[in-house]
Each structure stands twice: as C-alpha cells, then as structure tokens.
N, C-alpha and C. Protein backbone atom coordinates (compact mmCIF):
# COMPACT_ATOMS: atom_id res chain seq x y z
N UNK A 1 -6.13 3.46 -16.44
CA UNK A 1 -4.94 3.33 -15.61
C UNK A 1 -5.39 3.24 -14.17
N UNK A 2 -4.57 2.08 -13.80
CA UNK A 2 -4.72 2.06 -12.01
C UNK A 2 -4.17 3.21 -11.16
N UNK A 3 -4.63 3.26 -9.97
CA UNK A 3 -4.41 3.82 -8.92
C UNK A 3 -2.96 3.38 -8.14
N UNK A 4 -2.57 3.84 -8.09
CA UNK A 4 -1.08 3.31 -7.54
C UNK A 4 -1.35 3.16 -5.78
N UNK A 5 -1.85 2.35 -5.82
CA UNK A 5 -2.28 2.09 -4.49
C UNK A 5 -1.41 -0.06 -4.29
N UNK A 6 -0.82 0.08 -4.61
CA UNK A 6 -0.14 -1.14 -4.70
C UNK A 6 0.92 -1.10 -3.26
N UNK A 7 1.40 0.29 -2.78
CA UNK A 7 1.31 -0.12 -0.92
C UNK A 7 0.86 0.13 -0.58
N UNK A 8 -0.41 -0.43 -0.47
CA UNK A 8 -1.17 -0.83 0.49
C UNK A 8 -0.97 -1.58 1.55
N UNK A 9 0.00 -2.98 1.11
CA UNK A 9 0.51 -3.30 1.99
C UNK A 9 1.68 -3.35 2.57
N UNK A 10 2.34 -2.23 1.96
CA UNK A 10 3.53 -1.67 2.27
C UNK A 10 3.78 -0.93 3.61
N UNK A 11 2.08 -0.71 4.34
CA UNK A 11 2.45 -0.10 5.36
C UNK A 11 3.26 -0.40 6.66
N UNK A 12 2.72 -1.77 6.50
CA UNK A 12 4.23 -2.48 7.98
C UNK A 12 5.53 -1.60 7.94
N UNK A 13 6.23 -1.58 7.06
CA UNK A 13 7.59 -0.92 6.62
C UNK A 13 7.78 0.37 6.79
N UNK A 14 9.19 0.83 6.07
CA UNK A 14 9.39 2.45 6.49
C UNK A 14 9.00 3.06 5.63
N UNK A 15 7.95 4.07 5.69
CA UNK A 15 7.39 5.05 5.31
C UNK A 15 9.27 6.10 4.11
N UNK A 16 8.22 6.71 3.29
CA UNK A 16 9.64 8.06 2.96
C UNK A 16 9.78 9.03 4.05
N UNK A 17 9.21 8.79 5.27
CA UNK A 17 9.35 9.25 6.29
C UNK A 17 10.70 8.79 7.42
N UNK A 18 10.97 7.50 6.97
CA UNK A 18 11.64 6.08 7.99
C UNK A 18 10.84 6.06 8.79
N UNK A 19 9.38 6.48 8.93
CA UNK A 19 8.74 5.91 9.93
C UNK A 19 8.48 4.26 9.84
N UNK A 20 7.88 4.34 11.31
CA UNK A 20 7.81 2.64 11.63
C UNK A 20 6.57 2.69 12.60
N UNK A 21 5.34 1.93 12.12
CA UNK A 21 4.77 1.51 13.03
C UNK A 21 5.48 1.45 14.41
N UNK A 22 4.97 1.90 15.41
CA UNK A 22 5.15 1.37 16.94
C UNK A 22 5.15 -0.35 16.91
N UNK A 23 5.74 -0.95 17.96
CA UNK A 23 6.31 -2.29 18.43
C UNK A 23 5.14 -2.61 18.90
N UNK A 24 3.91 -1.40 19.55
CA UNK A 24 2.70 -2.48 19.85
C UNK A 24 1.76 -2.71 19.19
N UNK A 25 1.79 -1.76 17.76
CA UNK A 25 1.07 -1.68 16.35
C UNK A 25 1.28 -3.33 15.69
N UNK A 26 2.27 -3.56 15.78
CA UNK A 26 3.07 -4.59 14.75
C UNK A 26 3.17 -6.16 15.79
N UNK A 27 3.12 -5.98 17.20
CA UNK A 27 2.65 -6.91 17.94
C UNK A 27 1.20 -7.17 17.64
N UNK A 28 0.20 -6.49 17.79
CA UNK A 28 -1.27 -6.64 17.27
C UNK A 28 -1.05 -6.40 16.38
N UNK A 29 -0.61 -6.53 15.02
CA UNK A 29 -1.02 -7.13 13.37
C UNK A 29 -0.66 -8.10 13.71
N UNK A 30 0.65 -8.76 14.47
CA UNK A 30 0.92 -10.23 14.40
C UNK A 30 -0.10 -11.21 14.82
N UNK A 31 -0.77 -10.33 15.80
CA UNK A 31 -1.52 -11.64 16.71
C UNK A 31 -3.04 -12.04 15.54
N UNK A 32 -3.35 -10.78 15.20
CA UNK A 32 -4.15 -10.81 13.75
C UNK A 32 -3.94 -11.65 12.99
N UNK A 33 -2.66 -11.58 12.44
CA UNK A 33 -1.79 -12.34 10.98
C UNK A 33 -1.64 -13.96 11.33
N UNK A 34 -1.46 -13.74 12.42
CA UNK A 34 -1.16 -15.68 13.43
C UNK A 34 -2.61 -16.16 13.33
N UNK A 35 -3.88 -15.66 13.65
CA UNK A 35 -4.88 -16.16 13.99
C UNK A 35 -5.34 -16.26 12.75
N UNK A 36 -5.41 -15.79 11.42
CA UNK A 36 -5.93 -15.43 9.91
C UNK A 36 -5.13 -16.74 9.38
N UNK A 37 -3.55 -16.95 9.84
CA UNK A 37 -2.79 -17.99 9.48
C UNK A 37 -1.66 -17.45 8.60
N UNK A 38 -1.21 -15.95 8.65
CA UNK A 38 -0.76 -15.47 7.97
C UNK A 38 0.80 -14.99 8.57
N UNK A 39 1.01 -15.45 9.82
CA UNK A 39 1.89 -14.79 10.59
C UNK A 39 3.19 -15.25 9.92
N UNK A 40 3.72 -16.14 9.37
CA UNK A 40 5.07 -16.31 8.63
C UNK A 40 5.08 -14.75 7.67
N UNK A 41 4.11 -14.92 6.62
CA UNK A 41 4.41 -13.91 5.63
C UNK A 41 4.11 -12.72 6.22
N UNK A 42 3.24 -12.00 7.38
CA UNK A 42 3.51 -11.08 7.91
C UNK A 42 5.30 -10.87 8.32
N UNK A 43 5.87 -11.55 9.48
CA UNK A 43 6.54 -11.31 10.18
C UNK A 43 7.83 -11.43 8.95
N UNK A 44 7.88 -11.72 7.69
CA UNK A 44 8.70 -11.83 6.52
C UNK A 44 8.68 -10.01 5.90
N UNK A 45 7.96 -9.17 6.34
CA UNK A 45 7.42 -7.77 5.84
C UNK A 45 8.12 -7.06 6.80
N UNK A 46 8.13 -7.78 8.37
CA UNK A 46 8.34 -6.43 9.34
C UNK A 46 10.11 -5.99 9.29
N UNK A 47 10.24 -4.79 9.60
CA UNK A 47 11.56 -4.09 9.62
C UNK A 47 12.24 -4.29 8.00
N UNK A 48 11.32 -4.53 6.88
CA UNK A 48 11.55 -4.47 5.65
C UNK A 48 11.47 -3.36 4.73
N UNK A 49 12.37 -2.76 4.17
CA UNK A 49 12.19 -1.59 3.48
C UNK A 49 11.42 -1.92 1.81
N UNK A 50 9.98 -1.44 1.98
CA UNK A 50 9.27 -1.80 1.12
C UNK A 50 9.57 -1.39 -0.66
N UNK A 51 10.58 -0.54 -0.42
CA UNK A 51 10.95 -0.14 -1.48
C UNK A 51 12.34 -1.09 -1.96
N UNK A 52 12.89 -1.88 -1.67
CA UNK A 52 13.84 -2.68 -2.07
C UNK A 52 13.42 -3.86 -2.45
N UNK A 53 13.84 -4.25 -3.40
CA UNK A 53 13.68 -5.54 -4.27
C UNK A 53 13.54 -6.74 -3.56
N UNK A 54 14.32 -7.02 -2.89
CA UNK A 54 14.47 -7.99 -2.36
C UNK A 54 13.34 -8.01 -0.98
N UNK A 55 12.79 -6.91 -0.81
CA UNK A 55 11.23 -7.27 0.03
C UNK A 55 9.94 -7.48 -0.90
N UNK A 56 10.11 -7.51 -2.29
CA UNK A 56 9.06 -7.43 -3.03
C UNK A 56 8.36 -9.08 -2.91
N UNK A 57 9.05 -10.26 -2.84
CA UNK A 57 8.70 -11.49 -2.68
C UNK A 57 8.09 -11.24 -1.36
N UNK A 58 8.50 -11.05 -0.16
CA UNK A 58 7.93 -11.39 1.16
C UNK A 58 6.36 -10.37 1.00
N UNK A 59 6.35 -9.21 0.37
CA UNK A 59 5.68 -8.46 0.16
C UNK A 59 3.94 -9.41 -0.56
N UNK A 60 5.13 -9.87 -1.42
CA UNK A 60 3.87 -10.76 -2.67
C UNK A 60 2.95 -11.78 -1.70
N UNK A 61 4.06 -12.54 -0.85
CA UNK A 61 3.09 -13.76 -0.43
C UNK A 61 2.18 -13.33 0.96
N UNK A 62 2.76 -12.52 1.69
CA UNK A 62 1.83 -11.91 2.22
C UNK A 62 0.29 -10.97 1.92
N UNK A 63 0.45 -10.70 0.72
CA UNK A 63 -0.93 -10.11 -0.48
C UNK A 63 -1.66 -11.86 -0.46
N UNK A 64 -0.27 -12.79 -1.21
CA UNK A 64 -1.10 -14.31 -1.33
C UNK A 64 -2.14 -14.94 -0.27
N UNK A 65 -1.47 -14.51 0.74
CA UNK A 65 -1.51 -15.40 2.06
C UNK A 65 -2.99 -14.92 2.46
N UNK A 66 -3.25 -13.53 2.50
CA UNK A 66 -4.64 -12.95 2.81
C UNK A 66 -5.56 -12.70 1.32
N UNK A 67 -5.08 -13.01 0.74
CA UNK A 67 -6.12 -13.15 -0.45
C UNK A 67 -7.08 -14.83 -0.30
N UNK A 68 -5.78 -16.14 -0.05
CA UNK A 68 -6.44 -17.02 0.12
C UNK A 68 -6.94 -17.21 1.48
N UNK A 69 -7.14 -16.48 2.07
CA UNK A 69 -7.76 -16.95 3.63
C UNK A 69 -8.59 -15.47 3.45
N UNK A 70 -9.33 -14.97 2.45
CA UNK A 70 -10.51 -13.95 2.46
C UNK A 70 -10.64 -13.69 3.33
N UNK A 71 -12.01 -15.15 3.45
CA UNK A 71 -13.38 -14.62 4.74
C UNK A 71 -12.85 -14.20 6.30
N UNK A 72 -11.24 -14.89 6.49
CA UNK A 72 -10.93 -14.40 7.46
C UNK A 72 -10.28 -12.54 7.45
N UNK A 73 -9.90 -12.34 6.17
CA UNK A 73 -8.94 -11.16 6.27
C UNK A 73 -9.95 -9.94 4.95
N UNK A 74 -11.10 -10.04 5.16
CA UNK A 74 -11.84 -9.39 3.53
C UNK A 74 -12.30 -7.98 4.63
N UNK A 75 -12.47 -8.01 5.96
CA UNK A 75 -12.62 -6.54 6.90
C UNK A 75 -10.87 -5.74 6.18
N UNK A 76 -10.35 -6.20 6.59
CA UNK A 76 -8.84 -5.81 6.33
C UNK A 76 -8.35 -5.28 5.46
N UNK A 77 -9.01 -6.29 4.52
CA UNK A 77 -8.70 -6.07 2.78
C UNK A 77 -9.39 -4.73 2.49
N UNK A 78 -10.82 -4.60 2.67
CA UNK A 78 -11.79 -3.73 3.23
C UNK A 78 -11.25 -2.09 3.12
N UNK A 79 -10.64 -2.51 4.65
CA UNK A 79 -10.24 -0.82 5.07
C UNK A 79 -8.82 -0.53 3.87
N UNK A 80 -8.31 -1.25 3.61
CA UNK A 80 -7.02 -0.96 2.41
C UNK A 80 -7.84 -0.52 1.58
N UNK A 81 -8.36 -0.89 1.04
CA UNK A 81 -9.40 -0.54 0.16
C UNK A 81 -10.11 1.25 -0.13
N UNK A 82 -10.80 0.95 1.08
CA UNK A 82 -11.37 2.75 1.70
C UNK A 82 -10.04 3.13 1.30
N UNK A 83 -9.36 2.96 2.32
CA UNK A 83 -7.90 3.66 2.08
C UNK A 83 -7.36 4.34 0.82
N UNK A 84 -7.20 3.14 0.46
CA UNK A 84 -6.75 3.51 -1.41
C UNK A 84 -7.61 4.47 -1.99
N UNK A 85 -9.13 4.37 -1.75
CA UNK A 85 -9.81 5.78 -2.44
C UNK A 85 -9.80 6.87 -2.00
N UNK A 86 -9.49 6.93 -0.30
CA UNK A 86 -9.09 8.54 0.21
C UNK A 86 -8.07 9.17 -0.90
N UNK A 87 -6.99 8.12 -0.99
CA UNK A 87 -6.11 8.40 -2.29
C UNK A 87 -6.27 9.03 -3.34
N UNK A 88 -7.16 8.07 -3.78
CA UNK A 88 -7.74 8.38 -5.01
C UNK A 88 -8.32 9.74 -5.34
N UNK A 89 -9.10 10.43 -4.02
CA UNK A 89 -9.71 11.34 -4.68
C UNK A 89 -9.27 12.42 -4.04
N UNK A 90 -7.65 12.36 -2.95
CA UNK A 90 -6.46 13.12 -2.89
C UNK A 90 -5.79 13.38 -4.36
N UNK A 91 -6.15 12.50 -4.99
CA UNK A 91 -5.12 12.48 -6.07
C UNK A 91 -6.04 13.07 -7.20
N UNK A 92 -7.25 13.10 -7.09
CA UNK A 92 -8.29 14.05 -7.69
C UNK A 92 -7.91 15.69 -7.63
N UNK A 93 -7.95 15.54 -6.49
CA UNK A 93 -8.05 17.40 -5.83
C UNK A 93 -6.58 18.04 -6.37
N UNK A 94 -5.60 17.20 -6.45
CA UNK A 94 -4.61 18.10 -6.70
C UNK A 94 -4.56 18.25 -8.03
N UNK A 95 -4.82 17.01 -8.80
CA UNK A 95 -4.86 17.44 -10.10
C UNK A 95 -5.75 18.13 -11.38
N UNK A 96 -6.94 18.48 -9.84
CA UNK A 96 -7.84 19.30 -10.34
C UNK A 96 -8.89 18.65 -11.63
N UNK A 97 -9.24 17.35 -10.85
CA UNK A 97 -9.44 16.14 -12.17
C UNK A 97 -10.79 15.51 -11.74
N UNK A 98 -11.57 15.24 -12.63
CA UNK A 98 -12.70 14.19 -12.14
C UNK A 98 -12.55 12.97 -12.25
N UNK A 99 -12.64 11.95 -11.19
CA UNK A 99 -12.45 11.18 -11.51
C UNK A 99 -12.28 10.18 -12.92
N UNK A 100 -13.37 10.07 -13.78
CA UNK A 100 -12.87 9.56 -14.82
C UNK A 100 -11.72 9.89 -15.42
N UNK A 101 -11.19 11.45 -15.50
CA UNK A 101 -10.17 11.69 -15.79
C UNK A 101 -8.96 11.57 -14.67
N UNK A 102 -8.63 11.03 -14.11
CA UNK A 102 -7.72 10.90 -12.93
C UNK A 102 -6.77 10.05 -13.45
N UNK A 103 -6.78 8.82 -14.23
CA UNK A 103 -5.47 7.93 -14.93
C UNK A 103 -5.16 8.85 -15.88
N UNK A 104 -5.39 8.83 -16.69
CA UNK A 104 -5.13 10.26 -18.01
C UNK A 104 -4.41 11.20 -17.12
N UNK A 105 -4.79 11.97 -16.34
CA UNK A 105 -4.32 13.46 -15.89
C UNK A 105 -2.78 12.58 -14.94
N UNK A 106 -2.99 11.83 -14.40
CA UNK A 106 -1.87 11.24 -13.85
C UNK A 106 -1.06 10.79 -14.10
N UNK A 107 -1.31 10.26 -15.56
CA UNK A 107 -0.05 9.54 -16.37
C UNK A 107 0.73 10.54 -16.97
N UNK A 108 -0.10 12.30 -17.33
CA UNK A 108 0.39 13.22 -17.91
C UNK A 108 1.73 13.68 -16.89
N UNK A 109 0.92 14.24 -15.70
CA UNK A 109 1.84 14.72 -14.42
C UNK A 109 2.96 13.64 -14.48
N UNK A 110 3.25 12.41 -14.20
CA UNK A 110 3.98 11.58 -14.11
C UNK A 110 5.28 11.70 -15.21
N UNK A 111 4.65 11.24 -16.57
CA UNK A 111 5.64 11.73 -17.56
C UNK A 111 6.09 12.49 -18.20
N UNK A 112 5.67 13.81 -17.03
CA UNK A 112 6.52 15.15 -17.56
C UNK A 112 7.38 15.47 -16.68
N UNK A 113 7.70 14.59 -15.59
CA UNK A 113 9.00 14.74 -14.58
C UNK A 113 9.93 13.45 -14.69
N UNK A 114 11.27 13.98 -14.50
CA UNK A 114 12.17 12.72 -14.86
C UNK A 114 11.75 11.44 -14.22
N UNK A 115 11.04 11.12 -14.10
CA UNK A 115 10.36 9.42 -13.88
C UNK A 115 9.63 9.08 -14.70
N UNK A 116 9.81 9.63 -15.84
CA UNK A 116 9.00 9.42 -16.73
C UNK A 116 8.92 7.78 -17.33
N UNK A 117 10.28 7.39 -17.31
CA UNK A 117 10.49 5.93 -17.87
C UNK A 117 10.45 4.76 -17.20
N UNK A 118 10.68 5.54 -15.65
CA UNK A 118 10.31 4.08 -14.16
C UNK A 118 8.40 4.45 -14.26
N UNK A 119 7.65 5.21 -14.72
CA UNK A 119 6.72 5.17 -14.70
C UNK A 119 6.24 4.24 -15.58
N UNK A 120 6.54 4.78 -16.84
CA UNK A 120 5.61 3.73 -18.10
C UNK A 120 6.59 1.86 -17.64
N UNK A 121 7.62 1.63 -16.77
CA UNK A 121 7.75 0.36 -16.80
C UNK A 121 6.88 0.33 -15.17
N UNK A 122 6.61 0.70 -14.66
CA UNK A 122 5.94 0.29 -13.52
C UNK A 122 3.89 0.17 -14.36
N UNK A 123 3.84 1.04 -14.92
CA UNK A 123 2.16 0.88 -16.02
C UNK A 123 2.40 -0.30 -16.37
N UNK A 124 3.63 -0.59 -17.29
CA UNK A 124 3.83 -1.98 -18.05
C UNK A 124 3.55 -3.05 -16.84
N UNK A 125 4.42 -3.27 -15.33
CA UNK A 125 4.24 -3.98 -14.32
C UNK A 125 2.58 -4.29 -14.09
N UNK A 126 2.17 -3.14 -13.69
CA UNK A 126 0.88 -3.05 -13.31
C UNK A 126 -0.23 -3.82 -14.19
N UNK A 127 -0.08 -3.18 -15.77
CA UNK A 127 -1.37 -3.98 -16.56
C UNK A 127 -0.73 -5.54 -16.51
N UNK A 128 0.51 -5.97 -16.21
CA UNK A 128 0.39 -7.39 -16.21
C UNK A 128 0.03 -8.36 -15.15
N UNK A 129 0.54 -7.22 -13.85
CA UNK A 129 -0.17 -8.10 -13.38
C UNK A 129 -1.58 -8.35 -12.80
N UNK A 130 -2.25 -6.87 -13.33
CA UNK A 130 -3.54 -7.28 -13.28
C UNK A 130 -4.02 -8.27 -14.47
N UNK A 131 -3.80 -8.00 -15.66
CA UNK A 131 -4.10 -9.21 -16.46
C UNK A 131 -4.00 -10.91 -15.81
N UNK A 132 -2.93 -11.17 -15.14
CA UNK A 132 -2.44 -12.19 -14.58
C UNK A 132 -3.02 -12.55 -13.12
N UNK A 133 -3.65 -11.40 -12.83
CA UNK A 133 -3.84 -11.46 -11.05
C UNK A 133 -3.09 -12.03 -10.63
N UNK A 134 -2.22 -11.06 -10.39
CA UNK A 134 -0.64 -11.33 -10.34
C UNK A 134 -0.35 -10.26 -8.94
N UNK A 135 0.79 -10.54 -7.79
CA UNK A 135 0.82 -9.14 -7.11
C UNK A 135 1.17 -8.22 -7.81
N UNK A 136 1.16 -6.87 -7.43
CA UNK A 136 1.30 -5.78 -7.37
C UNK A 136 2.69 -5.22 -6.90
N UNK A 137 3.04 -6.29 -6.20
CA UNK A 137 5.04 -5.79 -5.55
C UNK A 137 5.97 -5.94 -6.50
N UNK A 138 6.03 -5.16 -7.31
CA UNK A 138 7.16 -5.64 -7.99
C UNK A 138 8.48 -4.61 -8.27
N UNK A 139 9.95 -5.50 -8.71
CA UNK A 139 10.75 -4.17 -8.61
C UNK A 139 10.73 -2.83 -9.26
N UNK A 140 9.71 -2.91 -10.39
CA UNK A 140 9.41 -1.65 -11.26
C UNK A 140 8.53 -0.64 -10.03
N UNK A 141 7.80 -1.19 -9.32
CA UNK A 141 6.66 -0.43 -8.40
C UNK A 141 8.59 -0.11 -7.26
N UNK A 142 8.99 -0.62 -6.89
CA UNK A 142 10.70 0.05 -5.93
C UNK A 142 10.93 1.17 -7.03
N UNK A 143 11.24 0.73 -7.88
CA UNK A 143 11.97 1.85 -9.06
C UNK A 143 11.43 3.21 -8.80
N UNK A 144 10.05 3.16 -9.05
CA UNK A 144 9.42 4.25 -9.26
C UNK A 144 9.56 5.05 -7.99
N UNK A 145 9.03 4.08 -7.01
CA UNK A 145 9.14 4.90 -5.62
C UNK A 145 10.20 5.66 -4.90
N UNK A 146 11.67 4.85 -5.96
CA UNK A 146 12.64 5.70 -5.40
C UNK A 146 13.33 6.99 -6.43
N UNK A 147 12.40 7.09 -7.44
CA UNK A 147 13.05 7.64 -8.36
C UNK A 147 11.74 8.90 -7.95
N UNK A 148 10.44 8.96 -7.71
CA UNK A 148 9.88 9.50 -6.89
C UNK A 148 10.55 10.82 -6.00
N UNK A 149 11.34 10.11 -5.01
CA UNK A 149 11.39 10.03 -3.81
C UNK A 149 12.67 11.54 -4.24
N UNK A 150 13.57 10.91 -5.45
CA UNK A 150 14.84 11.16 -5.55
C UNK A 150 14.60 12.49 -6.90
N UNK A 151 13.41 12.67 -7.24
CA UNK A 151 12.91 14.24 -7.57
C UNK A 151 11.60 14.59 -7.06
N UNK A 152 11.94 14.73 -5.58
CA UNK A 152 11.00 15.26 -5.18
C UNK A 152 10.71 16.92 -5.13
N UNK A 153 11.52 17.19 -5.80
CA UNK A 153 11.11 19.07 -6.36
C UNK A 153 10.19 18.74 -7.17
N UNK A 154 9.82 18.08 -8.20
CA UNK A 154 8.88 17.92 -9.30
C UNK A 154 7.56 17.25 -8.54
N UNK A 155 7.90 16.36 -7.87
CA UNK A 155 6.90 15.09 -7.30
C UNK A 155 6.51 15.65 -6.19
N UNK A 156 6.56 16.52 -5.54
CA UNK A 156 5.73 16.79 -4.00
C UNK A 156 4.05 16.63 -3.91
N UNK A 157 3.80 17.26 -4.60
CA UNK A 157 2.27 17.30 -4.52
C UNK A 157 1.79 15.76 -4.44
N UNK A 158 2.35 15.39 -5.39
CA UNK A 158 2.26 13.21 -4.94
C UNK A 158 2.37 12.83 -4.04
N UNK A 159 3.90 13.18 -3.31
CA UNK A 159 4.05 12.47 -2.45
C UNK A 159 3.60 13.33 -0.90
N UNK A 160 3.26 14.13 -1.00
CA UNK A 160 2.22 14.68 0.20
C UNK A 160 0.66 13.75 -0.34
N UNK A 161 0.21 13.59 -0.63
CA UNK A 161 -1.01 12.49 -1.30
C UNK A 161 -0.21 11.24 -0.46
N UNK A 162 0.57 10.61 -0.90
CA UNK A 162 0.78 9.48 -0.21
C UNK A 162 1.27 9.39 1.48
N UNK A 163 1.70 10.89 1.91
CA UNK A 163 1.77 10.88 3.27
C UNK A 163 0.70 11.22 3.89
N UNK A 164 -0.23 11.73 3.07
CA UNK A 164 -1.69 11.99 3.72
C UNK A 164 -2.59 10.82 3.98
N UNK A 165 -2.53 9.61 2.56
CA UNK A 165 -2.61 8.10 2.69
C UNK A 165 -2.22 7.50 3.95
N UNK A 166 -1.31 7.65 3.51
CA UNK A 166 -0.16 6.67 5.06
C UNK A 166 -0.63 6.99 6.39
N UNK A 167 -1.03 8.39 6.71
CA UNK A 167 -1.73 8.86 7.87
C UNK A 167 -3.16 8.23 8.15
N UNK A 168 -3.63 8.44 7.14
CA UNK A 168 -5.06 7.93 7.29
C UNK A 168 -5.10 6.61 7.19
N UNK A 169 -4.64 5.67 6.57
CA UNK A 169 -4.31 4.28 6.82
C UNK A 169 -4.24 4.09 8.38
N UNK A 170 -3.32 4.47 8.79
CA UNK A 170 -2.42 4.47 10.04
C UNK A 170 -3.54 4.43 11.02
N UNK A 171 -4.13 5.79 10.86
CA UNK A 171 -5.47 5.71 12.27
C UNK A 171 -5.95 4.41 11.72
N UNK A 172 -6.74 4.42 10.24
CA UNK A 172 -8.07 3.22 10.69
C UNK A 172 -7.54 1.99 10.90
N UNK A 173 -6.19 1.93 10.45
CA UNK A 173 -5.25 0.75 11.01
C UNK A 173 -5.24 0.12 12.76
N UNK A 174 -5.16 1.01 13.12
CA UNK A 174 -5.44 0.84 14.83
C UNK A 174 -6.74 1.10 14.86
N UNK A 175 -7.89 1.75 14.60
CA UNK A 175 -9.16 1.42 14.83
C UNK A 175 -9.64 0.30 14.34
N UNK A 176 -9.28 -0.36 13.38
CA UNK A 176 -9.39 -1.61 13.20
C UNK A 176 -9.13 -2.69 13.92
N UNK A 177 -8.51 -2.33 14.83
CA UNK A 177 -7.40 -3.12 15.57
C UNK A 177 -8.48 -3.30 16.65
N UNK A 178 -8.14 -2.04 17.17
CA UNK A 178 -9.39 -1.69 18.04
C UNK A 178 -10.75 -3.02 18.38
N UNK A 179 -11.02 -2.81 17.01
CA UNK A 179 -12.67 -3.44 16.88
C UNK A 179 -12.18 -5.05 16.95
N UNK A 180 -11.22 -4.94 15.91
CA UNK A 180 -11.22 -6.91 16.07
C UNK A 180 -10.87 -7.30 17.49
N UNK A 181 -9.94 -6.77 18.36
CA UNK A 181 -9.53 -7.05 19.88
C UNK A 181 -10.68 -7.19 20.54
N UNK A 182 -11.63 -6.46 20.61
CA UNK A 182 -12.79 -5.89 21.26
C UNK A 182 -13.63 -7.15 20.97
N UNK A 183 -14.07 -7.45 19.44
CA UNK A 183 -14.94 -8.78 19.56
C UNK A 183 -14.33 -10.34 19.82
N UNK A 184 -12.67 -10.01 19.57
CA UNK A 184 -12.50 -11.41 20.26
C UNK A 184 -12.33 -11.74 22.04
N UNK A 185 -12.29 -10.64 22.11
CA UNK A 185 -12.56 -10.43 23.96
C UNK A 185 -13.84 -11.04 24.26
N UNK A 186 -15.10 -10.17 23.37
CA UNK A 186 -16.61 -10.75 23.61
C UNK A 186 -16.73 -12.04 23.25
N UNK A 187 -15.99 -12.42 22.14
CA UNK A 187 -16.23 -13.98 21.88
C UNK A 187 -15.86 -15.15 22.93
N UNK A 188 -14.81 -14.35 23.05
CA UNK A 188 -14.20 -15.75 24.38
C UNK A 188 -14.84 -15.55 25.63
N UNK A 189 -15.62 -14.31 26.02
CA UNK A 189 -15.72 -15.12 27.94
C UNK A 189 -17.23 -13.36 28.19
C-alpha cells in the first residue's frame, strides 16, 4: 500500500487549516510554473479547495504538465518527494511501525474508524491509478480527506502527520524558491 502522499500537490490550496500560501509564495511559484511552461495549470490550482471535486481535473493536469516538462521541474518533483517521506516516517512513529510494516499498520488504523469505506475506495483509486500512471487527484482521494477531516476524534494523530507535512513542505517550499531565484539572478548578468 501507498503512502498517501497524493497532496503533494495540493499544497497551493487551503490547508484543513484554510491556510493559504502568502500572495508572494504563489507569485514566485507562478514565475517558476510560467518559465517550466506550466503557468496555465498552475494558476488553474490557485485559490482552489483541493479537497473538492471539481479541483481534482485542474489538480491532474498540473501533476501532467510537470511530469512532461521533467528536466525542467524533476528539483521540484524532488523536494515533494523528500517531503512525502518526512511523512512517511511521521507516519512510522505514530504507528509505532517499521517501515515495511507501515501500509499494513495503516490500512488497519484507517479501517477501524468510520472512514473505513472512503478508505478502501480511495486504495481502489490509488492501485489504479498507479497501475495506469494515472494522477493521483481523484474524487475518492476528496472523499477521504473530508470524511478524515469530519472524524477527527478518531483521525488526529493522522492528521497532525499531515500538518506536520504541510509545515515542512512549506519551509523547503520557499527554500527552494530561494535557490532557483538566486541561480537565475547568476545566470542572467
């Protein structure tokens, strides 16, 4: 079983916090996303609530958009990446799990709280569309997140894991930022 790390690129959007990137966070991803060639399907994400259906398309082609333009966006892809395993082995510690056992122990926790059934259809989502290399946005991955969200007496320990994610994203998100500004400054002059 995967890692539910499927927002990843959900971070543009509102957090279960309603947080929002800052206006000069999301100005520099644009100028990023414009220069990669990606700035339509970025700017299709911003002020989008990642958990509603109807952002799951703008969601998808923006995954598309930087998947086919890699070599420009594979640093990026990169730090999502790191990211997702801080996750991962957040999601270790609480469940008191070794990694190999971490899908197993997670699918247990999962379907012993009423999400039990937006879970196994978001698993179902997931193995297809990895079979398919297919995105990852889909409305079963909304379902879950709001059904999540909406027993969070049962679900906390998760979803502190994913606000601990979201934090740490967040910095290397702007240190990233950081670095690419910095060498296209040196490049040009």
């Amino acid at each position: 079983m995967g890692i539910m790390s499927s927002t990843d690129l959900k971070q543009e959007s509102k957090s279960e916090n309603n947080q929002v990137p800052s206006k000069e966070v999301r100005d520099r991803l644009q100028v990023f996303m414009k220069k990669g060639g990606c700035e339509n399907s970025y700017t299709a994400c911003v002020g989008c609530d990642s958990r509603e259906d109807e952002c799951t398309e703008a969601y998808s082609m923006l995954e598309k958009c930087m998947k086919a333009r890699f070599d420009y966006f594979e640093p990026y892809l990169a730090l999502k990446n790191a990211s997702a395993e801080v996750m991962a082995r957040e999601i270790e510690v609480f469940l008191h799990a070794k990694p190999k056992d971490r899908g197993e122990l997670l699918g247990k926790f999962m379907t012993r709280g009423d999400c039990k059934e937006a879970f196994m259809a978001w698993m179902d989502s997931y193995e297809e569309a990895k079979k398919n290399k297919g995105s990852l946005y889909t409305p079963a991955s909304n379902t879950l997140s709001k059904c999540i969200e909406a027993h969070s007496d049962y679900y906390q320990p998760l979803l502190t894991v994913v606000k601990n994610y979201k934090e740490h994203y967040s910095k290397e998100r702007i240190a990233f930022l950081d670095a690419w500004e910095q060498a296209q400054a040196e490049a040009e002059g």
